[in-house]
Protein backbone atom coordinates (compact mmCIF):
# COMPACT_ATOMS: atom_id res chain seq x y z
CA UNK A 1 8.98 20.25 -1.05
CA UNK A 2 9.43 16.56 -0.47
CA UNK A 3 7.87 15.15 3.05
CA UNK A 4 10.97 14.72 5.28
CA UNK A 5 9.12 12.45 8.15
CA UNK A 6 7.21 9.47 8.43
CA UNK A 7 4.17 12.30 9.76
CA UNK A 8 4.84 14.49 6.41
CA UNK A 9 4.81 11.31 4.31
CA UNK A 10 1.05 10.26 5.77
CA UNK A 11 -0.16 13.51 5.68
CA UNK A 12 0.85 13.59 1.91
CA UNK A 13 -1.15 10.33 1.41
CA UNK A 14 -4.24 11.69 2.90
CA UNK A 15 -4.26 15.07 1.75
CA UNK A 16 -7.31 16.54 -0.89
CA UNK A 17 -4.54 19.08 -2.64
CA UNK A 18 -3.10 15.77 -4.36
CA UNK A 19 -4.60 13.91 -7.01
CA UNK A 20 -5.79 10.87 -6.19
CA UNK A 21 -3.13 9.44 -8.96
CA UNK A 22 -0.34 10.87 -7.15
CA UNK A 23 -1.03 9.89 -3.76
CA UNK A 24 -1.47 6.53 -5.02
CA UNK A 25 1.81 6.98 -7.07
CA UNK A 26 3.63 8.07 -3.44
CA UNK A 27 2.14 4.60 -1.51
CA UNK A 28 3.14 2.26 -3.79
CA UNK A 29 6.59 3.76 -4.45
CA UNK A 30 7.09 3.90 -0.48
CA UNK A 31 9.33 0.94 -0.58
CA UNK A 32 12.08 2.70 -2.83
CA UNK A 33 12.27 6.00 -0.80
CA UNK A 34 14.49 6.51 1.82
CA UNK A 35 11.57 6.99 4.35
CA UNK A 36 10.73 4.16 7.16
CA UNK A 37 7.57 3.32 7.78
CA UNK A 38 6.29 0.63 9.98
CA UNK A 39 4.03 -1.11 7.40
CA UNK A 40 1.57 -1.14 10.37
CA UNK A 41 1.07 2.50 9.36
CA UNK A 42 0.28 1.66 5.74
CA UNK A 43 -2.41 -1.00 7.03
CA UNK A 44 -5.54 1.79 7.11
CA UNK A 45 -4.70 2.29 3.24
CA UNK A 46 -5.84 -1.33 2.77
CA UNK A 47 -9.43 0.20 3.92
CA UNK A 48 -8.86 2.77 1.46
CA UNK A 49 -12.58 3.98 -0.31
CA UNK A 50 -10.57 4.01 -3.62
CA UNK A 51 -9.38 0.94 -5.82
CA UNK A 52 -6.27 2.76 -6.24
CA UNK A 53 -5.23 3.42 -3.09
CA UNK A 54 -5.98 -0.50 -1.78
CA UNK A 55 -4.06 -1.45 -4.89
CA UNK A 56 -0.97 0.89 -4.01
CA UNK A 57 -0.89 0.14 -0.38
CA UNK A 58 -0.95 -3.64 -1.63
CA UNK A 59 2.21 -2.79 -3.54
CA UNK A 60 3.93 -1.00 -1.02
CA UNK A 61 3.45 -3.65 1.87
CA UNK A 62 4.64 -6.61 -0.42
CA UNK A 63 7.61 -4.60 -1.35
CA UNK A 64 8.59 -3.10 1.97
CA UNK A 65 10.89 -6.08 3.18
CA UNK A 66 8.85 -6.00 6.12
CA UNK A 67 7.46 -9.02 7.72
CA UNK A 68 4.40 -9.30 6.31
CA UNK A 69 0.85 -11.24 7.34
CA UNK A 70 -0.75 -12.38 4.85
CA UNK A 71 -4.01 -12.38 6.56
CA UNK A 72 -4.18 -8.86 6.17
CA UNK A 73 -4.75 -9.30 2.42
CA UNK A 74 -7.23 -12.04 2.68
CA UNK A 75 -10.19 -9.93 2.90
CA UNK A 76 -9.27 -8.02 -0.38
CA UNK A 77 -9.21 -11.32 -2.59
CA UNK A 78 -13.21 -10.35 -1.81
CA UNK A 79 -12.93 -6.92 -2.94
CA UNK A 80 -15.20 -5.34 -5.04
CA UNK A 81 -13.10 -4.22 -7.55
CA UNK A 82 -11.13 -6.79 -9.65
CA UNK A 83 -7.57 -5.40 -9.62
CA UNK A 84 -7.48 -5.43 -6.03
CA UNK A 85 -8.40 -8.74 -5.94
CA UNK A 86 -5.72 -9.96 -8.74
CA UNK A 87 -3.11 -7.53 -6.34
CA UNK A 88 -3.90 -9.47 -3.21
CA UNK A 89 -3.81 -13.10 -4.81
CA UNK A 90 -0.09 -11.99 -6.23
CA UNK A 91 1.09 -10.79 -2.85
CA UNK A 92 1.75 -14.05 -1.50
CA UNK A 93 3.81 -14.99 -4.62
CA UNK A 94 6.02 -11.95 -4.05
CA UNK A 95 6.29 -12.36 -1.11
CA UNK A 96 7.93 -15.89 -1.46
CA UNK A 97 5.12 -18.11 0.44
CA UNK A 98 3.82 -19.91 -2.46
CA UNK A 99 6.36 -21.14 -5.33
């Protein structure tokens, strides 16, 4: 069945039974569901071990409508992995700070 709180929701995004694909499909869909979560909770994701996971928790905090900091994405524009880096130099656009 579908996760019906914010607790379901993160335990979906962390579990091993789920692909990695589809928990990273979940995170960076979060902003279209009709779940809340406090992006705060979506921060750890940004830490994520996987490239996939950084890059979907990158979508879903530019797309949440929350108030967003971009300070939390300046540490990714170092990342490893060059998608993640591309993602965090976009966010700010989307976000409207840079035109």
């Amino acid at each position: 069945g579908q996760p019906t709180t914010t607790t379901d929701f993160l335990k979906l995004l962390t579990s091993s039974e789920l692909s990695l694909i589809k928990r990273a499909s979940a995170l960076a869909f979060l902003p279209y569901a009709e779940l809340q979560i406090a992006p705060q909770k979506l921060l750890p994701f940004l830490d994520a071990k996987q490239p996939l996971m950084r890059m979907a928790a990158i979508e879903a905090l530019t797309h949440s409508g929350a108030d967003f900091k971009t300070e939390y994405l300046s540490k990714l524009l170092k990342d490893d992995t060059k998608a993640v880096r591309i993602a965090s130099a976009r966010a700010p656009i989307i976000l409207g700070y840079l035109q």
